[in-house]
ModelCIF file with pLDDT and N, C-alpha, C, O atoms, coordinates in Angstrom:
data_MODEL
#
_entry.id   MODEL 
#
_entity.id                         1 
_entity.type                       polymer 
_entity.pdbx_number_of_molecules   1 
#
_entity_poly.entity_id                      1 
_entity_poly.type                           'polypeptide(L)' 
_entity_poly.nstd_linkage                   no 
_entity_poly.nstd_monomer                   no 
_entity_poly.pdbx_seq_one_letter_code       
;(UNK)(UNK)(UNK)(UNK)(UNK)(UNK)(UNK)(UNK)(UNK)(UNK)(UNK)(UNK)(UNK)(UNK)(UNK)(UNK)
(UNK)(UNK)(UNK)(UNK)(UNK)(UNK)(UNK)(UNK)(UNK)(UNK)(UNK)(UNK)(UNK)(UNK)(UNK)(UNK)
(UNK)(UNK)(UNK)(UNK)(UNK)(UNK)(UNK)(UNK)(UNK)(UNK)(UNK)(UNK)(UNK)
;
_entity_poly.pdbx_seq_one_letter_code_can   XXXXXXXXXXXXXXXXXXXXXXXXXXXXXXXXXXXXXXXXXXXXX 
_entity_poly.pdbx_strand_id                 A 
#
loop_
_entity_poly_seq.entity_id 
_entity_poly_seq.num 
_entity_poly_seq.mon_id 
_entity_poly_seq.hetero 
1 1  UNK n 
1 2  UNK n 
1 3  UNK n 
1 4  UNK n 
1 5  UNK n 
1 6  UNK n 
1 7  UNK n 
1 8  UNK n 
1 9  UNK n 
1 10 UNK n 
1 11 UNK n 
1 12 UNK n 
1 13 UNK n 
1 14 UNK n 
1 15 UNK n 
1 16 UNK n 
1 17 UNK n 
1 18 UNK n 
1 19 UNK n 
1 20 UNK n 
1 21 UNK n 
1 22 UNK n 
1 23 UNK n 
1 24 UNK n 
1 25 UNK n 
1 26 UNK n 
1 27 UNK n 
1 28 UNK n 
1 29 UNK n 
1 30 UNK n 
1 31 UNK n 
1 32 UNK n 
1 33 UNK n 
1 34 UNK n 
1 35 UNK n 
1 36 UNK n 
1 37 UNK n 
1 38 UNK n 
1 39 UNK n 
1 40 UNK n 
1 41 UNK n 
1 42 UNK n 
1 43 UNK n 
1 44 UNK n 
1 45 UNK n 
#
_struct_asym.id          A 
_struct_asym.entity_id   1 
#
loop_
_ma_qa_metric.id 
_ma_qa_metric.mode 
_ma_qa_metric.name 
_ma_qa_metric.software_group_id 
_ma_qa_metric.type 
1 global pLDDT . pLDDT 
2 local  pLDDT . pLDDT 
#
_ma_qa_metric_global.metric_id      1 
_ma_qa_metric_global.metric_value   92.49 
_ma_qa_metric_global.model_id       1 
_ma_qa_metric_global.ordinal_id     1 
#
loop_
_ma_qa_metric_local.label_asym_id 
_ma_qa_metric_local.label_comp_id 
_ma_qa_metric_local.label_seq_id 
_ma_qa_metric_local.metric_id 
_ma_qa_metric_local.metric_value 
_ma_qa_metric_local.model_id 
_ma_qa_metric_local.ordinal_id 
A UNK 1  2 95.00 1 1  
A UNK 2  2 96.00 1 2  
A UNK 3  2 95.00 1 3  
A UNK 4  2 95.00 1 4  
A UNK 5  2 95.00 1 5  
A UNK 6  2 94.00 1 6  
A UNK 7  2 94.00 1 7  
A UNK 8  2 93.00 1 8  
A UNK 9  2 93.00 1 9  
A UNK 10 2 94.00 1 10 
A UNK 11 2 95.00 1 11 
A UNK 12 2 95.00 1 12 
A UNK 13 2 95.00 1 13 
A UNK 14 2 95.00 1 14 
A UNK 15 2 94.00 1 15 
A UNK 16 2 95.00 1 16 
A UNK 17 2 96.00 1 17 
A UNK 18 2 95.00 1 18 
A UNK 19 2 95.00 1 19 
A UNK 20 2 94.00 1 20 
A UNK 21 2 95.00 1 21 
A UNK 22 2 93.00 1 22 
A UNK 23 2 92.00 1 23 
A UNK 24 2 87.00 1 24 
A UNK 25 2 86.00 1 25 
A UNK 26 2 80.00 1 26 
A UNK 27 2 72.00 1 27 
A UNK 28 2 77.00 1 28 
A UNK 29 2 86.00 1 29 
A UNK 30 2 88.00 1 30 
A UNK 31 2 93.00 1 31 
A UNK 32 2 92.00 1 32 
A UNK 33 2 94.00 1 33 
A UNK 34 2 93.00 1 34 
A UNK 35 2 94.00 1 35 
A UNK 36 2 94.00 1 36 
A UNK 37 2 96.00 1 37 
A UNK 38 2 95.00 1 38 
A UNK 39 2 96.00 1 39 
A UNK 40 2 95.00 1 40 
A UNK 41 2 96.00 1 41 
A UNK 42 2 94.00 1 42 
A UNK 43 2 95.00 1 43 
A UNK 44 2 93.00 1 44 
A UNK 45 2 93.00 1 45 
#
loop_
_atom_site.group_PDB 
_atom_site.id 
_atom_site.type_symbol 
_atom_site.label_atom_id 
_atom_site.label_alt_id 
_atom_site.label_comp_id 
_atom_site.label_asym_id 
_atom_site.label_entity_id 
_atom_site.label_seq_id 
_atom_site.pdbx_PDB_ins_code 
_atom_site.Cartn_x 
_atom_site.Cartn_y 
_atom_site.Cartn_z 
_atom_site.occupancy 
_atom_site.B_iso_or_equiv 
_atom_site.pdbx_formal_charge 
_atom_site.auth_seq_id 
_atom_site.auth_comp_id 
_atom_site.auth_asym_id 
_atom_site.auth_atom_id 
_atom_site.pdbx_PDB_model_num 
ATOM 1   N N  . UNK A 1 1  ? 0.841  -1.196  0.000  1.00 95.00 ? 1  UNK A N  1 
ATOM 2   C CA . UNK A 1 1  ? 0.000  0.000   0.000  1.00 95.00 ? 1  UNK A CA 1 
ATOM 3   C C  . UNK A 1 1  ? 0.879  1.250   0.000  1.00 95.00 ? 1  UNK A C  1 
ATOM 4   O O  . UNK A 1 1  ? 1.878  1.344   0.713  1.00 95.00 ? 1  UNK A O  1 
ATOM 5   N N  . UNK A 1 2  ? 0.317  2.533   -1.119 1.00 96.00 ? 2  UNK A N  1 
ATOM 6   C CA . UNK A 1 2  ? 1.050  3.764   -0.964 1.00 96.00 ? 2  UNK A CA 1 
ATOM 7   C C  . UNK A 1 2  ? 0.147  5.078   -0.884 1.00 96.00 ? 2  UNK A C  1 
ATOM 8   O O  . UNK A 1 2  ? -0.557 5.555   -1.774 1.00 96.00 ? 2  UNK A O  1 
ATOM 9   N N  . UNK A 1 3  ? 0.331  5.492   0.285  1.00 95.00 ? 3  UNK A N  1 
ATOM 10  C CA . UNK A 1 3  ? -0.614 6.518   0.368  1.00 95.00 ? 3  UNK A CA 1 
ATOM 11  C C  . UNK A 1 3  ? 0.086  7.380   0.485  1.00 95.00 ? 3  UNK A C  1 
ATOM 12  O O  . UNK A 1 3  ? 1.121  7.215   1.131  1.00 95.00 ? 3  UNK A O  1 
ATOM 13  N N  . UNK A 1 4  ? -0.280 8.881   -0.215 1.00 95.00 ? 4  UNK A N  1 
ATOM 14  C CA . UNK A 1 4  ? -0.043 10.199  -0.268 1.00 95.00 ? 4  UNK A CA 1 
ATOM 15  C C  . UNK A 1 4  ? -1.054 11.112  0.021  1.00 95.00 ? 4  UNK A C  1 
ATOM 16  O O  . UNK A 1 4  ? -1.430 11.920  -0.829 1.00 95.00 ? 4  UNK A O  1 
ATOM 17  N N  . UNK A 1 5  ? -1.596 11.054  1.299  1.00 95.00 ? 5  UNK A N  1 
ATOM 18  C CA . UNK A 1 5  ? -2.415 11.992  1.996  1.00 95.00 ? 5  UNK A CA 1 
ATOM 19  C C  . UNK A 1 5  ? -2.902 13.148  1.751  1.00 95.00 ? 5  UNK A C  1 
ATOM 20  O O  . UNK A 1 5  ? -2.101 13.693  0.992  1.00 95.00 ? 5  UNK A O  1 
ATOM 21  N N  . UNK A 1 6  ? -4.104 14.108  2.047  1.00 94.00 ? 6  UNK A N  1 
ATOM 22  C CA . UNK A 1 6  ? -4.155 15.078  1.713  1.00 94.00 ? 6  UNK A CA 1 
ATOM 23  C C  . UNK A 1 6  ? -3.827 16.032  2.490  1.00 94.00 ? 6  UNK A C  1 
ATOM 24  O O  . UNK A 1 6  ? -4.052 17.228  2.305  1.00 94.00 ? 6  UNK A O  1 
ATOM 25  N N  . UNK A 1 7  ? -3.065 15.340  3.746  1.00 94.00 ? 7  UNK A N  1 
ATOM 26  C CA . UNK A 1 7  ? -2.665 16.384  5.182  1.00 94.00 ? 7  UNK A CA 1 
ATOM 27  C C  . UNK A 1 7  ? -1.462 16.314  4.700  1.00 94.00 ? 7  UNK A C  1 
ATOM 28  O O  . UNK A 1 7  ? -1.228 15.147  4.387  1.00 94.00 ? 7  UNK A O  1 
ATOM 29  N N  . UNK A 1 8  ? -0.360 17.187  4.437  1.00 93.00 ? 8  UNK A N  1 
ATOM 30  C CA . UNK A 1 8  ? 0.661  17.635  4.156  1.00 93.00 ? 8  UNK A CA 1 
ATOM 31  C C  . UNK A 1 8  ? 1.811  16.975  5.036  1.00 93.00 ? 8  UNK A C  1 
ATOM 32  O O  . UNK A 1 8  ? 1.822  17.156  6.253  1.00 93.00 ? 8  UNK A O  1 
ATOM 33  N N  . UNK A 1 9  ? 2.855  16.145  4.349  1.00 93.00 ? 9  UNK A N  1 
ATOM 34  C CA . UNK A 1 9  ? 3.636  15.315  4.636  1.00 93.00 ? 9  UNK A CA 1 
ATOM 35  C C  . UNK A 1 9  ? 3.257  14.381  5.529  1.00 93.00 ? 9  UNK A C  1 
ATOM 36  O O  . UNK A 1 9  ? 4.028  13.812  6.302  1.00 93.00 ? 9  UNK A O  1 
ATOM 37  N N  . UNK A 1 10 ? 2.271  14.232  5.464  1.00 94.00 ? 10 UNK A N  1 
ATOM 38  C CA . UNK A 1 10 ? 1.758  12.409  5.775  1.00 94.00 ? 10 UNK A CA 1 
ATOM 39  C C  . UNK A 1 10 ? 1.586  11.580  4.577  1.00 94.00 ? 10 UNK A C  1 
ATOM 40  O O  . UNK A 1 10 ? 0.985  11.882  3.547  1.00 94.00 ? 10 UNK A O  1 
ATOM 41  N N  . UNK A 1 11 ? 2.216  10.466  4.869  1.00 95.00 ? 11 UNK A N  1 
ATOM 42  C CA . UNK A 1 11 ? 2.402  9.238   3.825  1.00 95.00 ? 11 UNK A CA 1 
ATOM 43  C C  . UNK A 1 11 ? 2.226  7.802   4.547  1.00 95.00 ? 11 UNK A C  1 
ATOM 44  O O  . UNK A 1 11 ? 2.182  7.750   5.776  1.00 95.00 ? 11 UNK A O  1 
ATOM 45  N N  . UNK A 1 12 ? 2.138  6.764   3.838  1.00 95.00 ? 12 UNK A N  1 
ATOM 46  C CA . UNK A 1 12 ? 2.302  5.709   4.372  1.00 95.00 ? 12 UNK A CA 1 
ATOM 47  C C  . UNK A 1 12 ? 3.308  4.731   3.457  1.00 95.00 ? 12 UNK A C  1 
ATOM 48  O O  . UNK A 1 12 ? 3.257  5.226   2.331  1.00 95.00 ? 12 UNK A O  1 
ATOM 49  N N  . UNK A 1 13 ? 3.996  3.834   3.429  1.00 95.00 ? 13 UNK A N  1 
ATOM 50  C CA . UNK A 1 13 ? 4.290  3.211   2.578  1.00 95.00 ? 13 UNK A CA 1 
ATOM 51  C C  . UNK A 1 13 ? 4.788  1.461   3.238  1.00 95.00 ? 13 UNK A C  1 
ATOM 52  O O  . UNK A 1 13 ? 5.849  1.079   3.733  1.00 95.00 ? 13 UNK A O  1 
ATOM 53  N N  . UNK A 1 14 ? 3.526  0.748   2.968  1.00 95.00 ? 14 UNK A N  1 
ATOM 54  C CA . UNK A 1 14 ? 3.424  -0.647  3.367  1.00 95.00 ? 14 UNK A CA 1 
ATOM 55  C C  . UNK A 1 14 ? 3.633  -1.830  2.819  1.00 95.00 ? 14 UNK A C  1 
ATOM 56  O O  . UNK A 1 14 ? 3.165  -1.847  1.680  1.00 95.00 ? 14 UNK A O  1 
ATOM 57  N N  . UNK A 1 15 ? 4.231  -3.035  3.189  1.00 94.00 ? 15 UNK A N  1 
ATOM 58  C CA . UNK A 1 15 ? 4.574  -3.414  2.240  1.00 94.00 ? 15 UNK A CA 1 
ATOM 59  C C  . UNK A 1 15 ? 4.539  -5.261  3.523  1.00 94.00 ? 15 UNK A C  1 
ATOM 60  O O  . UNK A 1 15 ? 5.006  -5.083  4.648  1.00 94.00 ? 15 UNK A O  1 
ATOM 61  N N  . UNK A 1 16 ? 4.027  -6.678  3.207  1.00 95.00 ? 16 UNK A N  1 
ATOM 62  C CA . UNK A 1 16 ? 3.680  -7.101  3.675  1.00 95.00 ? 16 UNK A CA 1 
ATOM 63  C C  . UNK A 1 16 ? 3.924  -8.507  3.255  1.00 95.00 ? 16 UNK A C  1 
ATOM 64  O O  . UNK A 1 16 ? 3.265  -8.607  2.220  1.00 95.00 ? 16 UNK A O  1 
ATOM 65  N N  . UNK A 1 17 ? 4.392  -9.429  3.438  1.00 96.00 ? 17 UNK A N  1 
ATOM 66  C CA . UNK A 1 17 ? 4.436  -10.885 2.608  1.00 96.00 ? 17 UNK A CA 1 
ATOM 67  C C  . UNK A 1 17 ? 3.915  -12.281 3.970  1.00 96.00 ? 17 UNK A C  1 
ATOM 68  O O  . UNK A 1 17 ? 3.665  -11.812 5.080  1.00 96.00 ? 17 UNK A O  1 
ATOM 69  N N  . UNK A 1 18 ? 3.823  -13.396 3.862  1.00 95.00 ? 18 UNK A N  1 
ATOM 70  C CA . UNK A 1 18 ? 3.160  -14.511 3.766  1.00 95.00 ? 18 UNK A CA 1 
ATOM 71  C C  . UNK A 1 18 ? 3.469  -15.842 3.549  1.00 95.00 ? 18 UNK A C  1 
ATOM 72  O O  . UNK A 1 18 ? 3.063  -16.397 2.528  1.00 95.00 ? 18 UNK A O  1 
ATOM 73  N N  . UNK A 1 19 ? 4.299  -16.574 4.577  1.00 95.00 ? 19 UNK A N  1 
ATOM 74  C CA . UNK A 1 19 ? 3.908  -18.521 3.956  1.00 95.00 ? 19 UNK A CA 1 
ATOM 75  C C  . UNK A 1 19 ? 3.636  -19.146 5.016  1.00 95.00 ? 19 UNK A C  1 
ATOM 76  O O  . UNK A 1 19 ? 4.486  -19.190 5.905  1.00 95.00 ? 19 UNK A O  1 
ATOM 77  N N  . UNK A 1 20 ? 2.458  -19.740 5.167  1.00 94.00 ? 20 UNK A N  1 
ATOM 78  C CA . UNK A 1 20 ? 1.749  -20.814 5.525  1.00 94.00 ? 20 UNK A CA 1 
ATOM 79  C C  . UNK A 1 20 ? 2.166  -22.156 5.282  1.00 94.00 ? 20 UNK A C  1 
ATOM 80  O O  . UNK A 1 20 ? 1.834  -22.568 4.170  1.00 94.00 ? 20 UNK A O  1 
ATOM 81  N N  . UNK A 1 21 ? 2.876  -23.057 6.087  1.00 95.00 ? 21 UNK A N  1 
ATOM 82  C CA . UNK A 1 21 ? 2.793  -24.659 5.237  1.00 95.00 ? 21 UNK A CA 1 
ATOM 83  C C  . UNK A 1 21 ? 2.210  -25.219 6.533  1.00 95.00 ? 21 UNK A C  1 
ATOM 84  O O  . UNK A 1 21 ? 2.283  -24.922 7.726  1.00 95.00 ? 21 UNK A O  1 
ATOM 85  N N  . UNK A 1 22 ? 1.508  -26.296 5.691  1.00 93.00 ? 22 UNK A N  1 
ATOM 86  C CA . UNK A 1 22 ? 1.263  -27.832 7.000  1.00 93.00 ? 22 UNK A CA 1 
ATOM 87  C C  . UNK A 1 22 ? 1.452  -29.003 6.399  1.00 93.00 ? 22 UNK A C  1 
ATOM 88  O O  . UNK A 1 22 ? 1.110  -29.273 5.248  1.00 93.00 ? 22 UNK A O  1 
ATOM 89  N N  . UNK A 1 23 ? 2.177  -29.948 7.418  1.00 92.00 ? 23 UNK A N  1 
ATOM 90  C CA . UNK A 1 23 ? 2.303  -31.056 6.483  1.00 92.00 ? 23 UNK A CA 1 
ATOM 91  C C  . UNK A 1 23 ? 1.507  -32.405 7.195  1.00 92.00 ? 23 UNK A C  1 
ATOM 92  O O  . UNK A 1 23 ? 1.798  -32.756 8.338  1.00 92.00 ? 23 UNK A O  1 
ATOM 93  N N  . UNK A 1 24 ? 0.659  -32.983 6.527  1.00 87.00 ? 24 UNK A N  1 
ATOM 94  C CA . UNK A 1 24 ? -0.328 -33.747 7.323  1.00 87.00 ? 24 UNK A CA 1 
ATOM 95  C C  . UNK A 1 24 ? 1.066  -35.235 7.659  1.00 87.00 ? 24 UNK A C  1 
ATOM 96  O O  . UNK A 1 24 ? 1.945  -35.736 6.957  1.00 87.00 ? 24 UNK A O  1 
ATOM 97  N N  . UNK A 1 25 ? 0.646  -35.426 8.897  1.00 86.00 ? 25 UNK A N  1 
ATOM 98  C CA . UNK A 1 25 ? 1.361  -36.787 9.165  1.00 86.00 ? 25 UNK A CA 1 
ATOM 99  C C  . UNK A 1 25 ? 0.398  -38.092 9.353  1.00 86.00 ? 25 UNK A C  1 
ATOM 100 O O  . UNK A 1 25 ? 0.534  -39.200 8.833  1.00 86.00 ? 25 UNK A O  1 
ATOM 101 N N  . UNK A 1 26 ? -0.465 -37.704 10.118 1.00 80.00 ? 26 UNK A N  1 
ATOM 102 C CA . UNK A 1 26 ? -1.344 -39.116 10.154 1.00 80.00 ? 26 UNK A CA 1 
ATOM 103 C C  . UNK A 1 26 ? -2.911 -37.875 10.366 1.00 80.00 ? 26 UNK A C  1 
ATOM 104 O O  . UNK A 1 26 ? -2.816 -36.672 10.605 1.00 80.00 ? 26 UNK A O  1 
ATOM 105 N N  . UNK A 1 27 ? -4.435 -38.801 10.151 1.00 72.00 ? 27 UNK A N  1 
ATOM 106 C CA . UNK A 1 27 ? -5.153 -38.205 10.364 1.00 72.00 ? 27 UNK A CA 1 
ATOM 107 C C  . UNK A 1 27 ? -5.403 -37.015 11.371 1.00 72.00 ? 27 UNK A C  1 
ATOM 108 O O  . UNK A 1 27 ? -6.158 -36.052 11.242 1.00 72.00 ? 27 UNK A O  1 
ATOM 109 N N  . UNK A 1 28 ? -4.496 -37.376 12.489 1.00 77.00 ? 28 UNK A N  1 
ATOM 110 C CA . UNK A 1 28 ? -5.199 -36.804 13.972 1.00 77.00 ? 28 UNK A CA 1 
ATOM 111 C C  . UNK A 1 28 ? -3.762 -35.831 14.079 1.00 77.00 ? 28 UNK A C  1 
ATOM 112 O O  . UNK A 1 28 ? -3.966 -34.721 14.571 1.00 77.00 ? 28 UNK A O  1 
ATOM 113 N N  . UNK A 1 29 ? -2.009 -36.199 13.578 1.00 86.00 ? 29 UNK A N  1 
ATOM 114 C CA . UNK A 1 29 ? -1.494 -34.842 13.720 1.00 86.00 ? 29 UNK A CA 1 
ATOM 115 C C  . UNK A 1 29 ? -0.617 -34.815 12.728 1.00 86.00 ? 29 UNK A C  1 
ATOM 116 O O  . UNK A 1 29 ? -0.097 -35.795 12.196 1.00 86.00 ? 29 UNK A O  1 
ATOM 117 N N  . UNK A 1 30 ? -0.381 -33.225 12.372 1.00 88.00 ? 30 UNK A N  1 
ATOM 118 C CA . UNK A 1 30 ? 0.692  -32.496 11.224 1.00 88.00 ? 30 UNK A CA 1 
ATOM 119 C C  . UNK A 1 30 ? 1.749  -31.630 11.670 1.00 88.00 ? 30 UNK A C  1 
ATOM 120 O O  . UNK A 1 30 ? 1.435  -31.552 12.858 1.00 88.00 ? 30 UNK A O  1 
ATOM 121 N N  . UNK A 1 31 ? 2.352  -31.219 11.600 1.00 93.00 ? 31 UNK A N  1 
ATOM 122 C CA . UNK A 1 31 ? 3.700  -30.111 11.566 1.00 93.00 ? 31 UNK A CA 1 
ATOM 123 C C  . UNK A 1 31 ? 2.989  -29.040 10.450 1.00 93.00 ? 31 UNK A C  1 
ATOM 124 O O  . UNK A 1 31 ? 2.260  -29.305 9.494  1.00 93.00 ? 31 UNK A O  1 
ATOM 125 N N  . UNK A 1 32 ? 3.376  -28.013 10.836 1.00 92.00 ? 32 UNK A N  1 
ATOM 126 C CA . UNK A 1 32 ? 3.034  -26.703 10.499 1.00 92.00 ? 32 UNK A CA 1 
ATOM 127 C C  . UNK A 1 32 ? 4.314  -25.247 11.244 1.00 92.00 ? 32 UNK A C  1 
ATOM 128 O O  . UNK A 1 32 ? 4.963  -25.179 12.288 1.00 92.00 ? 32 UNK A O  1 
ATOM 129 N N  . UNK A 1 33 ? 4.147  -24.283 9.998  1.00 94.00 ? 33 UNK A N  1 
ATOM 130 C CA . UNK A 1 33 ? 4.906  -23.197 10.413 1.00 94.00 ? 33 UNK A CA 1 
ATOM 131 C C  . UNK A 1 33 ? 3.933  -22.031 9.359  1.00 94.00 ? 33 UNK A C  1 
ATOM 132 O O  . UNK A 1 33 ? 3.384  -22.272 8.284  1.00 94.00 ? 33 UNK A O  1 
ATOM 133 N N  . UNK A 1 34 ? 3.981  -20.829 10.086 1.00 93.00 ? 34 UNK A N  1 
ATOM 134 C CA . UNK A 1 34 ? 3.030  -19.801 10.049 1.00 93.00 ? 34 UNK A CA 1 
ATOM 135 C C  . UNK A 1 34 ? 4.120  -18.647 9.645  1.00 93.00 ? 34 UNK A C  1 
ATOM 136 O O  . UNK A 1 34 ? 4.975  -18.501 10.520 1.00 93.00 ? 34 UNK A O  1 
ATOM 137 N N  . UNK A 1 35 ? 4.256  -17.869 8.598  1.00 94.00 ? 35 UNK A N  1 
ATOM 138 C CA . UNK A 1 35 ? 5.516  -16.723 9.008  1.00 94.00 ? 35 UNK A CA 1 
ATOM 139 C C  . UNK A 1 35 ? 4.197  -15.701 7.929  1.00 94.00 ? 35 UNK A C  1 
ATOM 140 O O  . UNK A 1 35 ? 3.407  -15.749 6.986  1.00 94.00 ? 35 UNK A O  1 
ATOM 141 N N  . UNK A 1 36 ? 4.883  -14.732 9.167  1.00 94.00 ? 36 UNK A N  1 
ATOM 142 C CA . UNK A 1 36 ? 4.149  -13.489 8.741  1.00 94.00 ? 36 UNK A CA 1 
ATOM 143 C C  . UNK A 1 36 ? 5.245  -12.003 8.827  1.00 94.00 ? 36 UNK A C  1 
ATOM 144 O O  . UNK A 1 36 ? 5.754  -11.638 9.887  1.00 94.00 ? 36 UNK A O  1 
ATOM 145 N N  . UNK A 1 37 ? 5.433  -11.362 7.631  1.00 96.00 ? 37 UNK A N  1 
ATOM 146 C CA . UNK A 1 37 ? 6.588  -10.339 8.080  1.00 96.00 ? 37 UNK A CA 1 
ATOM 147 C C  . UNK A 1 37 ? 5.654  -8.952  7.182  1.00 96.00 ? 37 UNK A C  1 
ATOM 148 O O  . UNK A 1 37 ? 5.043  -8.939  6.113  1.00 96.00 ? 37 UNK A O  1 
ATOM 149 N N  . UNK A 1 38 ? 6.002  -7.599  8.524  1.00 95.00 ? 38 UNK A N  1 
ATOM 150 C CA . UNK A 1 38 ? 5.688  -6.832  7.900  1.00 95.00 ? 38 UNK A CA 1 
ATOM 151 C C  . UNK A 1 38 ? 6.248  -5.582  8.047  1.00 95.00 ? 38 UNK A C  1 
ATOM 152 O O  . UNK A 1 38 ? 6.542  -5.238  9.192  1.00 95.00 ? 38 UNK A O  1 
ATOM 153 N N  . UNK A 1 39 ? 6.499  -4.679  6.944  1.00 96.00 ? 39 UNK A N  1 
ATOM 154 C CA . UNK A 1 39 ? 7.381  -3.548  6.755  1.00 96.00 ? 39 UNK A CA 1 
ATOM 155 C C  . UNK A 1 39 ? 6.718  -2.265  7.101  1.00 96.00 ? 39 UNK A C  1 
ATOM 156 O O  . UNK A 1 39 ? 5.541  -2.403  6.769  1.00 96.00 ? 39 UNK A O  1 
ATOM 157 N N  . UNK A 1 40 ? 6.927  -0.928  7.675  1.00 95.00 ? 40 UNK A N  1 
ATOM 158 C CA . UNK A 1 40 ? 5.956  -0.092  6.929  1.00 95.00 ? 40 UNK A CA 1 
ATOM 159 C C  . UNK A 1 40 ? 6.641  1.157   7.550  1.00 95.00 ? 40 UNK A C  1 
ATOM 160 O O  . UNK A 1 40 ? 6.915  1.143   8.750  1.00 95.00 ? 40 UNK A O  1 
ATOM 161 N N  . UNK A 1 41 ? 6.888  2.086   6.883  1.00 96.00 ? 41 UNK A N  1 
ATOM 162 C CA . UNK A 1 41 ? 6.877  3.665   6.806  1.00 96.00 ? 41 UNK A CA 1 
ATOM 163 C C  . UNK A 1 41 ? 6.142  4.430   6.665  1.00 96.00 ? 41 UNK A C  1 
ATOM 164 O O  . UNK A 1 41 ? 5.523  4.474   5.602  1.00 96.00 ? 41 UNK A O  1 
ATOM 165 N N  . UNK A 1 42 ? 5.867  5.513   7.859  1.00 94.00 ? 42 UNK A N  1 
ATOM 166 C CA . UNK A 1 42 ? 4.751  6.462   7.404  1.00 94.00 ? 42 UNK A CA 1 
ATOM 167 C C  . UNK A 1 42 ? 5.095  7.765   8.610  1.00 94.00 ? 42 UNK A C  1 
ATOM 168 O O  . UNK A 1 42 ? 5.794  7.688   9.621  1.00 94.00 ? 42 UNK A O  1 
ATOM 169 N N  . UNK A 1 43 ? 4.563  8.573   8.236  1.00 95.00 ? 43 UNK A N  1 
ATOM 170 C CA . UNK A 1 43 ? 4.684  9.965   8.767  1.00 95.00 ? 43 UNK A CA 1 
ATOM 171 C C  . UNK A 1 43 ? 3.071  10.266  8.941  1.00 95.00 ? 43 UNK A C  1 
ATOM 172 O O  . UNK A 1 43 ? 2.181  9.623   8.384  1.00 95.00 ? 43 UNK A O  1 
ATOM 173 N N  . UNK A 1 44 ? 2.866  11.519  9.946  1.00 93.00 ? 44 UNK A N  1 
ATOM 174 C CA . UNK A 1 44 ? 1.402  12.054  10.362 1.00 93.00 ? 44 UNK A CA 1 
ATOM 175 C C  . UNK A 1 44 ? 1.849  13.366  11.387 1.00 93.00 ? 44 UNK A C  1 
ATOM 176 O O  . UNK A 1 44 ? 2.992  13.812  11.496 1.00 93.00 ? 44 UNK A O  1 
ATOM 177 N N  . UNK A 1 45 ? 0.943  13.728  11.917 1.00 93.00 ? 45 UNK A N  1 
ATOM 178 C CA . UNK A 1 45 ? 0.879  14.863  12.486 1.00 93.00 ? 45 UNK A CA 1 
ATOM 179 C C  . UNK A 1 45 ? -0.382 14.868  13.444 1.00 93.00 ? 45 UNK A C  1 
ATOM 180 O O  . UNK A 1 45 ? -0.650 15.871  14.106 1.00 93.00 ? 45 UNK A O  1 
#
């Protein structure tokens, strides 16, 4: 996301990524890892 505001030198600039795995082992359990990373710059007043 890039926002350029209409309040004077406020901005945002976001930026966000994502991986999910699971790996089934038997019906009842799996291994799994969750990663979530996120960036972001912004100014306000």
């Amino acid at each position: 996301r890039k926002l350029e505001s209409f309040n004077q030198e406020t901005f945002q600039d976001r930026f966000r990524i994502f991986i999910d795995t699971k790996y089934q082992l038997t019906d009842r359990l799996f291994l799994g890892l969750n990663t979530l990373y996120n960036r972001s710059e912004s100014s306000d007043f």
